[in-house]
Protein backbone atom coordinates (compact mmCIF):
# COMPACT_ATOMS: atom_id res chain seq x y z
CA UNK A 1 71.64 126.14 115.68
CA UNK A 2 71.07 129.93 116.65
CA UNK A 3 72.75 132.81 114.32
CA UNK A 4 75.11 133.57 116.86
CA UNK A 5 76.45 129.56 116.59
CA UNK A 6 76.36 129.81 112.73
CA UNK A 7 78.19 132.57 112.58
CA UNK A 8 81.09 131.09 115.28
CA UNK A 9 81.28 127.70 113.06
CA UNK A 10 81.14 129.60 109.75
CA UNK A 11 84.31 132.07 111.12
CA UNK A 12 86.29 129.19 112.58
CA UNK A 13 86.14 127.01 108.71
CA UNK A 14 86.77 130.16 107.36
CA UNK A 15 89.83 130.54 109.25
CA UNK A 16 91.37 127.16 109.10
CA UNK A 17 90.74 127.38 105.35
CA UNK A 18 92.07 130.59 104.72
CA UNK A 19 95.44 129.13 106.48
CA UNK A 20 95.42 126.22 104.06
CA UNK A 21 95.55 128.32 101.30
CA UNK A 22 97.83 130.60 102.44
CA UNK A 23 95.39 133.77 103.07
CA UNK A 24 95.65 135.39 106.08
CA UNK A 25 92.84 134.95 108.39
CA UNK A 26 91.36 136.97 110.96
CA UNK A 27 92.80 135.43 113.81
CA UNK A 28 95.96 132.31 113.44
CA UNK A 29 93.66 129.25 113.69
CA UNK A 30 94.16 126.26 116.24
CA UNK A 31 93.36 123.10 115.60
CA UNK A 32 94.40 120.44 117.42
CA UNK A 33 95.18 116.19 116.82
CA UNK A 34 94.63 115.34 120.53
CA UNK A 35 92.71 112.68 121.46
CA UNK A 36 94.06 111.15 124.99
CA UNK A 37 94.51 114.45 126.50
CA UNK A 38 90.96 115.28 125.76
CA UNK A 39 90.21 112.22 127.79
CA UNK A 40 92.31 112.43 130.80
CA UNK A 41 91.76 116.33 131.03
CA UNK A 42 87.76 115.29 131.80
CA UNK A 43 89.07 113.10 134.44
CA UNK A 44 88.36 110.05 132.62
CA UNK A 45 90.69 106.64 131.99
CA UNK A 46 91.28 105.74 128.65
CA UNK A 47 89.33 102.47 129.19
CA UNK A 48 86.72 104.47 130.13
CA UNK A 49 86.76 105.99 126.91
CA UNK A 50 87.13 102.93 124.91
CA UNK A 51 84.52 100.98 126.81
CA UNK A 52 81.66 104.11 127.65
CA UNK A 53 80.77 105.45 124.57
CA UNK A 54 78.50 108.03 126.43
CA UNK A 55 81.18 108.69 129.00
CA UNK A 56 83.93 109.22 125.60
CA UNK A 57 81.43 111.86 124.20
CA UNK A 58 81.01 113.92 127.36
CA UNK A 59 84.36 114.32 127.88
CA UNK A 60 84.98 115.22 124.25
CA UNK A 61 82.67 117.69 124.48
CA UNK A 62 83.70 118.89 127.89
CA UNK A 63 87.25 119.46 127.02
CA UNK A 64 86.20 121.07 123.56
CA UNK A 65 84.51 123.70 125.54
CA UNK A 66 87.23 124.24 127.87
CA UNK A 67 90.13 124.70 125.00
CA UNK A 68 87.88 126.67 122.97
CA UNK A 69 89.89 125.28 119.48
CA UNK A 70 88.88 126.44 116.51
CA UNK A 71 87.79 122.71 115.13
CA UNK A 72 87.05 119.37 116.94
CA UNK A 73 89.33 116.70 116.53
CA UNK A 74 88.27 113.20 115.92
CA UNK A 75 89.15 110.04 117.65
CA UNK A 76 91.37 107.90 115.73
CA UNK A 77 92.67 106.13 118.37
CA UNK A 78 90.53 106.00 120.07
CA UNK A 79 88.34 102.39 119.58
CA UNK A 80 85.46 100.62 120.33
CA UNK A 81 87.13 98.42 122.99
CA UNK A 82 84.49 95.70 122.89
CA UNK A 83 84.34 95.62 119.15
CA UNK A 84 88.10 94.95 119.60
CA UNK A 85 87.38 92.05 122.21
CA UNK A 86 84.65 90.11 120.11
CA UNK A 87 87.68 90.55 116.97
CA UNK A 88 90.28 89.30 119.04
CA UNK A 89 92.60 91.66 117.81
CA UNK A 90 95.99 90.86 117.40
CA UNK A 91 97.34 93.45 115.84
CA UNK A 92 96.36 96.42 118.81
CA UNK A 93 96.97 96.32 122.45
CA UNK A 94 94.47 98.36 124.61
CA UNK A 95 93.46 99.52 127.77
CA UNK A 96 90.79 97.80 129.85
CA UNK A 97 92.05 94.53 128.06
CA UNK A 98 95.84 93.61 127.76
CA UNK A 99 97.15 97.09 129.18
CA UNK A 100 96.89 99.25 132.35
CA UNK A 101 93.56 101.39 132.25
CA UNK A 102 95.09 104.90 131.40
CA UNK A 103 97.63 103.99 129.27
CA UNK A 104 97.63 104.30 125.61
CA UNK A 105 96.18 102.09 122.55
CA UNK A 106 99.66 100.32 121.16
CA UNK A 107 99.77 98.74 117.57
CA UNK A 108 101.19 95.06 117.33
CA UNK A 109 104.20 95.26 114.69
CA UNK A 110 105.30 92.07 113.37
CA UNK A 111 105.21 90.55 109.88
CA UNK A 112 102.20 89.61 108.78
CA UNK A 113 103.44 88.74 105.56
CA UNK A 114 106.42 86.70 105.07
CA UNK A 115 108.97 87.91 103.07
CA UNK A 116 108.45 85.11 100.36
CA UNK A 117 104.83 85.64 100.26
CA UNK A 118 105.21 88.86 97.46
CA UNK A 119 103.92 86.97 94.43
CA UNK A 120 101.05 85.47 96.61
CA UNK A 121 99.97 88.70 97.59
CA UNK A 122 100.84 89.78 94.26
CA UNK A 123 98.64 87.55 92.27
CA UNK A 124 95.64 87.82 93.93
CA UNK A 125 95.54 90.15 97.13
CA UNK A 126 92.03 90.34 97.36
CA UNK A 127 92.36 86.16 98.60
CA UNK A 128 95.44 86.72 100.39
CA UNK A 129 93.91 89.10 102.81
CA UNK A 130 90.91 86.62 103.38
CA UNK A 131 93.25 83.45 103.90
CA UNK A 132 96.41 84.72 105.09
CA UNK A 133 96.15 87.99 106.59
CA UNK A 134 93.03 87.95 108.57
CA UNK A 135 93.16 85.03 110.15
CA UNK A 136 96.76 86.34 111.70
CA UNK A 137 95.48 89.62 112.49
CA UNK A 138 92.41 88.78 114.43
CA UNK A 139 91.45 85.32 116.50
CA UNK A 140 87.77 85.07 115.63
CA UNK A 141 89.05 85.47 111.79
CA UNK A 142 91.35 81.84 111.96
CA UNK A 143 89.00 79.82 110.66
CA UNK A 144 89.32 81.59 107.64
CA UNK A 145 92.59 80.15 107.09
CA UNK A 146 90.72 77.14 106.17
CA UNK A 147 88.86 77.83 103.60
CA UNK A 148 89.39 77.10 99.68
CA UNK A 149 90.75 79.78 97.26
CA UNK A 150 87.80 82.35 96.72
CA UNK A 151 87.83 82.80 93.40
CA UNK A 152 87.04 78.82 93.39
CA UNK A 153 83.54 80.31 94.39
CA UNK A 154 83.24 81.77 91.35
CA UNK A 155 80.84 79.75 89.53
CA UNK A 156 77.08 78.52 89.73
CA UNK A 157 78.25 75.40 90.48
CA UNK A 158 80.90 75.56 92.97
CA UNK A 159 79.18 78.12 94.66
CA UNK A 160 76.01 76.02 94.88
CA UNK A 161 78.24 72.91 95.89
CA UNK A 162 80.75 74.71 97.98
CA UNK A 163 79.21 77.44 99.44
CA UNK A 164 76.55 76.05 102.21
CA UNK A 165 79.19 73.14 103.06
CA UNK A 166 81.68 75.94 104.14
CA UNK A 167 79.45 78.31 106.12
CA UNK A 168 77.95 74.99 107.65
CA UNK A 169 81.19 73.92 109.39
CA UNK A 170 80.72 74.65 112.96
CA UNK A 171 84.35 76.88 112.78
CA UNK A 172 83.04 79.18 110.27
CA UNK A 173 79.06 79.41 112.01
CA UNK A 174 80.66 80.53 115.33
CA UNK A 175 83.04 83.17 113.24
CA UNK A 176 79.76 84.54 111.69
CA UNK A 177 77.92 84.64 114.89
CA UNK A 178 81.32 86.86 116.25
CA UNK A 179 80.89 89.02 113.09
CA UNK A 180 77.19 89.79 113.63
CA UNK A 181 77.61 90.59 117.23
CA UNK A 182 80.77 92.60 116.57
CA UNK A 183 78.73 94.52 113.79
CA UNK A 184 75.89 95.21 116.05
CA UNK A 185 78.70 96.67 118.68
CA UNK A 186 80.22 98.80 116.14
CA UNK A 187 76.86 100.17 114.90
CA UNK A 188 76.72 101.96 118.33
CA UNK A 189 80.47 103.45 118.55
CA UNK A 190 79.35 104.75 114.63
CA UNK A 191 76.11 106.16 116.22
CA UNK A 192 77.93 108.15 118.73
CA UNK A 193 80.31 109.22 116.93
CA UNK A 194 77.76 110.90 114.38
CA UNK A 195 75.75 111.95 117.60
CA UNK A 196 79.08 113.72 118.79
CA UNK A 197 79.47 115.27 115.44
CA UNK A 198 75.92 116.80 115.30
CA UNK A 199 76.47 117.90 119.17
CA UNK A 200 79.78 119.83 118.81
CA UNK A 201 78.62 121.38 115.48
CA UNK A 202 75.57 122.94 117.43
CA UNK A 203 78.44 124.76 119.77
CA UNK A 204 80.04 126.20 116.83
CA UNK A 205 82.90 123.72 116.20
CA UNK A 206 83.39 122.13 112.87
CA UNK A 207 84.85 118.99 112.57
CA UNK A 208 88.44 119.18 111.31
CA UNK A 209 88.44 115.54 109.72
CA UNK A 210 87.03 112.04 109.06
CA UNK A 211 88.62 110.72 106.43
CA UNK A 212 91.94 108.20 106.48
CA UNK A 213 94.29 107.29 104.12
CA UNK A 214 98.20 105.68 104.19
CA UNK A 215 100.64 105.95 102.04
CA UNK A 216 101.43 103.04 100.21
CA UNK A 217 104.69 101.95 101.40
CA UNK A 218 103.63 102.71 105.18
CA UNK A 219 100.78 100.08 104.43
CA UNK A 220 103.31 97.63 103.37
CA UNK A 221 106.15 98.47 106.47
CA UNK A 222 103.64 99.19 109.08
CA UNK A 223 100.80 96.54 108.24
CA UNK A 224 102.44 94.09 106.24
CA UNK A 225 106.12 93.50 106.30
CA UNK A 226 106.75 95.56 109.51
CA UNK A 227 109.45 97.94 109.39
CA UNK A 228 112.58 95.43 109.66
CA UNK A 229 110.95 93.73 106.86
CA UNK A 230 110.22 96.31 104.72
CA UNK A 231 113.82 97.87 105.42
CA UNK A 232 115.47 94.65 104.22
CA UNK A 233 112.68 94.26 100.81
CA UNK A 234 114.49 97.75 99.80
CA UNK A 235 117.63 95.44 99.59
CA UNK A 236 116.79 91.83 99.07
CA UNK A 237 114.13 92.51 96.72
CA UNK A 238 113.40 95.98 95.85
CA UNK A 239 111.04 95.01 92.59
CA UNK A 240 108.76 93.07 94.63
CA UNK A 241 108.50 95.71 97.03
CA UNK A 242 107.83 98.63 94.57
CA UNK A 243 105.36 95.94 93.07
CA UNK A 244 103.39 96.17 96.24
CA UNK A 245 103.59 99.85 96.24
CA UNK A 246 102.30 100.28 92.69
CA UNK A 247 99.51 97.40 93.48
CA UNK A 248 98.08 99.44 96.74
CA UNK A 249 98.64 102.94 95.65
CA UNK A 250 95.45 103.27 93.35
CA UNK A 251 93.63 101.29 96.97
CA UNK A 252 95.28 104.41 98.66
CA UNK A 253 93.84 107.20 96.76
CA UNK A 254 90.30 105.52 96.60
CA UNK A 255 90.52 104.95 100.69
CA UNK A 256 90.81 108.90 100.60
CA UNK A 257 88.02 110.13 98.48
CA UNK A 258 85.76 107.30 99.56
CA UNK A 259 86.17 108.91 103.23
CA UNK A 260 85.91 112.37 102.59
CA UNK A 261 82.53 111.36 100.22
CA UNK A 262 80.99 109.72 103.07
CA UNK A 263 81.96 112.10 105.80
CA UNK A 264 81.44 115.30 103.68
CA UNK A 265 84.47 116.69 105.33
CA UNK A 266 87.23 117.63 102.80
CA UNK A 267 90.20 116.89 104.33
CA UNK A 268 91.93 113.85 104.08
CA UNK A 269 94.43 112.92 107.53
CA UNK A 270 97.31 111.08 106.12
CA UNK A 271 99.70 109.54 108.85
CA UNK A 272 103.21 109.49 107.67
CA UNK A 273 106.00 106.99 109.00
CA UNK A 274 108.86 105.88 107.08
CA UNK A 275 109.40 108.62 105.59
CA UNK A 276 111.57 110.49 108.14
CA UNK A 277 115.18 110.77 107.58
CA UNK A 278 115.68 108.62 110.53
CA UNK A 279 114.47 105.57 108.43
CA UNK A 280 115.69 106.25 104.99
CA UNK A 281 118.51 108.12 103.32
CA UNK A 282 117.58 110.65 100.52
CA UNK A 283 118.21 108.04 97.85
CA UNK A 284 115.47 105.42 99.37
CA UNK A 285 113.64 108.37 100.11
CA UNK A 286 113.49 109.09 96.39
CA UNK A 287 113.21 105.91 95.31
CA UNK A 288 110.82 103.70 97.09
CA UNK A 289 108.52 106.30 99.13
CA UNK A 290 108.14 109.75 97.77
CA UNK A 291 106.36 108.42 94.01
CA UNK A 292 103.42 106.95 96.22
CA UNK A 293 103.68 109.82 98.21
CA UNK A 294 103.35 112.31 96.15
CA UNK A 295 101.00 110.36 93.63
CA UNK A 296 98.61 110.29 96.32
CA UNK A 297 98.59 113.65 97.55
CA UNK A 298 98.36 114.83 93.66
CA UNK A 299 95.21 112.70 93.65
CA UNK A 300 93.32 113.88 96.39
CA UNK A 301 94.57 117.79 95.54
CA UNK A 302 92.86 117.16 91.86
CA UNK A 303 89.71 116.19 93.69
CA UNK A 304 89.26 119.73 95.10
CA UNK A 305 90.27 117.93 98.90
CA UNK A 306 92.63 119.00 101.32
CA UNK A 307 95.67 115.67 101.74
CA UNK A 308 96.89 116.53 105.88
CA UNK A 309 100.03 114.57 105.99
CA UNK A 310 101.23 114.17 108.90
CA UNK A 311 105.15 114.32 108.94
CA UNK A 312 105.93 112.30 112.09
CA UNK A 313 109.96 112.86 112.24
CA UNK A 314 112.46 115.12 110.49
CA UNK A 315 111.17 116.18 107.86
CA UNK A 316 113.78 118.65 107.20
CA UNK A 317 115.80 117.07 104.94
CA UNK A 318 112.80 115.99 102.29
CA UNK A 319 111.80 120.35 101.77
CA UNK A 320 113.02 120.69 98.95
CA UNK A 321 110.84 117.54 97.51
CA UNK A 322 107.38 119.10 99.64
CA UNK A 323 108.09 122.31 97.43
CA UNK A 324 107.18 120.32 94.67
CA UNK A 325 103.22 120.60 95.42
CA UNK A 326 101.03 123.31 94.21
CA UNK A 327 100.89 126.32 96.74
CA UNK A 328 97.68 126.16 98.96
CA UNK A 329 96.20 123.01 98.46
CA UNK A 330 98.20 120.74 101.53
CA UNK A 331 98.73 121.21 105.23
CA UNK A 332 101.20 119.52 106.62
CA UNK A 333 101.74 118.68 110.14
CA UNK A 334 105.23 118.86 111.51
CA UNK A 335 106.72 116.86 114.36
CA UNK A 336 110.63 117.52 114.14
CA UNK A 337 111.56 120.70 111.54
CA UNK A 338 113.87 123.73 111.45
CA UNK A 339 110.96 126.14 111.28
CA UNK A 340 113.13 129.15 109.66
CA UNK A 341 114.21 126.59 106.61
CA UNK A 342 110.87 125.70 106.49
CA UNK A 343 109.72 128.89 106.18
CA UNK A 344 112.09 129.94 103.75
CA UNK A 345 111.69 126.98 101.43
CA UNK A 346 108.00 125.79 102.03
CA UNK A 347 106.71 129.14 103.25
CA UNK A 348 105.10 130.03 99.93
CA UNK A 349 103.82 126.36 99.20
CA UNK A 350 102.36 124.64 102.32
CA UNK A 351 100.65 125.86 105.76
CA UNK A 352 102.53 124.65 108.47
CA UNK A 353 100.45 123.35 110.99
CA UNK A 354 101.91 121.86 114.58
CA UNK A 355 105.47 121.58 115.88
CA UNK A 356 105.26 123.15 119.61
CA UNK A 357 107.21 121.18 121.40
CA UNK A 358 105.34 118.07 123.14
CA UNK A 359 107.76 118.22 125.75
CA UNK A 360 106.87 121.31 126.98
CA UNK A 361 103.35 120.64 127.61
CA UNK A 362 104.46 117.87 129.83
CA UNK A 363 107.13 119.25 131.90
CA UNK A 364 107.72 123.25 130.56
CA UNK A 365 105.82 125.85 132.26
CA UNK A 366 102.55 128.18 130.30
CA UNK A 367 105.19 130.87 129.67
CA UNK A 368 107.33 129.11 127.84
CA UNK A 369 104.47 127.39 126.08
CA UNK A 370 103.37 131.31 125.23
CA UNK A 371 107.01 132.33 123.84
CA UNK A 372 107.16 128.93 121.58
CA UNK A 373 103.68 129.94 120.23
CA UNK A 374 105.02 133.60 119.27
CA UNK A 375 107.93 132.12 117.90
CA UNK A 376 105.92 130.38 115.53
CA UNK A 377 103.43 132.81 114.82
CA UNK A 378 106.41 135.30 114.14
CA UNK A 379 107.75 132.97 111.88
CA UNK A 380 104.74 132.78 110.18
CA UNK A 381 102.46 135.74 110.22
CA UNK A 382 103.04 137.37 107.30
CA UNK A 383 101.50 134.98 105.08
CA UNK A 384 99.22 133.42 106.77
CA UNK A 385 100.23 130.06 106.78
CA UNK A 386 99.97 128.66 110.41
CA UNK A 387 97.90 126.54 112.38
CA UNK A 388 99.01 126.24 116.04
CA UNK A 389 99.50 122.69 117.51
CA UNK A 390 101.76 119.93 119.43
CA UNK A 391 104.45 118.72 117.64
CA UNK A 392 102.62 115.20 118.29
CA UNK A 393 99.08 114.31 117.22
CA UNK A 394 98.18 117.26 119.60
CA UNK A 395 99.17 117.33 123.61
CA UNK A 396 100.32 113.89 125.03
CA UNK A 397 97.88 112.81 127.44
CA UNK A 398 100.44 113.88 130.41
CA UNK A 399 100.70 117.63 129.65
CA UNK A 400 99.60 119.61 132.48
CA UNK A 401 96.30 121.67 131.62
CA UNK A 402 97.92 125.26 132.23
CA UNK A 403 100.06 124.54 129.35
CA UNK A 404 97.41 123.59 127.16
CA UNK A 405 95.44 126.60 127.79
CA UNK A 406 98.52 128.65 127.94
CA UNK A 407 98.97 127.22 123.88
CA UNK A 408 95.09 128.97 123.43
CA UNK A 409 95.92 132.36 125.57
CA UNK A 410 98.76 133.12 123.48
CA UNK A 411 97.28 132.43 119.92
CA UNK A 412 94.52 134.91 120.94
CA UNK A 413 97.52 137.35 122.21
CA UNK A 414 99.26 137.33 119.71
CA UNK A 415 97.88 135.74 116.49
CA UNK A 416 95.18 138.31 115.73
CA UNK A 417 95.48 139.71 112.04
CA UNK A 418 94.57 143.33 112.52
């Protein structure tokens, strides 16, 4: 890496950390959540992306180069479609395989625990996810369904007795053989991706973050219950379902600092889902999502990390709960908010990172991208506290290029800090 190079990547994690915590850097910092646009702006099809790993990287770095952002972002949605195949995952939909070649990945929500399953999953979830929930989340997994309690493995003996009969069953040696070559197919998409990492840090461009984590009751609506599920658990049996919570939170909080350890990166990207006031009144709010919530954030905050929860929703209506964290130490992203009552409550607490319309990047024009951006950044500029963005997880993958670069052209108009 030359000086000049060192000096870019160590000005742009300067910047995006002096907007975290609230000091006002040299120049408003843009980051961006984008993955499919990356892809379709290099002229590739999402299959393409999901099936070329050399093809995926290219184009990540093409596009990088073009937007000129101040951090890469990483693909989380972006999958290792053949990984996917030799699964036989259930639980995604993808391009190249089940949808149209450009369209976008699409999770499977259905209930993949039964709502009388609680005190199965309660009493030992460890075995529940090897018997019940993998073999209904992934094809090549079924067998599993067969097998004996695991902690009946637990001795010399049964272990000894048990142990060679089961992997000898003709079921379970194919799953194995599935496992190895789906391991061996992952081991690439890993190798690229760290390849990609090295490759855009030599152009100057940090990456913004690795690590994943959930809150607790999303695992349970999104993964588990689905959301009609979970919705009618905060009725029909609301101790179960905070029983769940309380069981996965400390799982929730280690899935966090286990993935900024390994990555070295320390911020933590925490999709948010149920928590939007279009899915839960300020009472369930209080009651059954913002303890995990905030338990978790608390956690990775005394860790010295960054928690990046993304608010996907209105958030407006939870403010005066997100005042509640320490100033500096979160950035939240914002899909839906009334930016002056953010700024007036939450202006002093968290950097606000996101919110320009997705919309307009599809079907607006690069002016009115510009006067959204210096809306924002007059909102904001005082303190600091503003990273520029898409409302979404960055651009949709139909917003028309001018727009995209008219987002860049006006942060470096008018988001300089003189």
């Amino acid at each position: 890496m030359s000086t000049e190079i060192e000096r870019l990547y160590a000005e742009r994690e300067k910047r995006v950390r002096d907007a975290i915590g609230l000091r006002k850097p040299d120049r408003v910092p843009i980051v961006s959540a984008t993955e499919m646009f990356f892809i379709r702006s290099a002229g590739l099809t999402a299959a393409e992306a999901m099936y070329d790993y050399d093809k995926m990287a290219a184009a990540w770095k093409s596009s990088m180069k073009r937007y000129n952002w101040d951090m890469a972002p990483l693909q989380h949605a972006i999958r290792s479609g053949p990984t996917m195949e030799l699964l036989g995952m259930k639980t995604f939909k993808w391009p190249g395989y089940d949808l149209p070649e450009n369209s976008y990945y699409q999770w499977v929500e259905r209930e993949y625990m039964m709502a009388d399953e609680y005190d199965e999953f309660l009493r030992d979830p460890s075995d529940f996810t090897i018997r019940k929930l993998m073999p209904r989340m992934a094809t090549s997994l079924e067998p599993l369904g067969n097998l004996p309690p695991i902690s009946w493995l637990g001795t010399g003996y049964t272990l000894l007795g048990m142990g060679p009969t089961i992997t000898g069953l003709p079921a379970i040696q194919e799953l194995m053989e599935r496992l190895r070559k789906a391991g061996e197919e992952k081991a690439k998409w890993d190798r690229m991706q760290q390849r990609l990492r090295e490759e855009l840090e030599q152009m100057g461009y940090p990456l913004f973050t690795m690590g994943v984590t959930y809150c607790a009751f999303d695992w349970i609506s999104d993964c588990l219950r689905g959301m009609k599920g979970s919705m009618l658990d905060m009725y029909r049996q609301p101790g179960k379902l905070k029983a769940a919570i309380q069981l996965l939170e400390p799982m929730t909080i280690q899935m966090a600092l286990t993935g900024a350890a390994k990555s070295g990166i320390p911020r933590v990207w925490i999709p948010l889902h149920r928590g939007a006031a279009g899915f839960m009144n300020d009472g369930q709010f209080d009651e059954f999502y913002w303890p995990c919530l905030k338990n978790l954030i608390m956690a990775i905050i005394e860790k010295g990390l960054t928690p990046v929860p993304f608010f996907e929703g209105d958030y407006t209506p939870r403010l005066e709960r997100l005042a509640e964290f320490p100033p500096g130490k979160v950035l939240g992203h914002f899909d839906r908010m009334d930016r002056k009552k953010y700024k007036k409550i939450l202006g002093d607490v968290m950097c606000f990172w996101g919110n320009v319309p997705s919309s307009l990047f599809i079907a607006g024009t690069p002016q009115q991208v510009k006067d959204d951006v210096k809306e924002l950044i007059d909102i904001f500029a005082d303190n600091g506290g503003l990273i520029v963005d898409a409302s979404s997880t960055g651009p949709p993958p139909e917003s028309k290029p001018e727009n995209v670069e008219a987002m860049t052209e006006a942060v470096f108009e008018y988001g300089r800090n003189e």
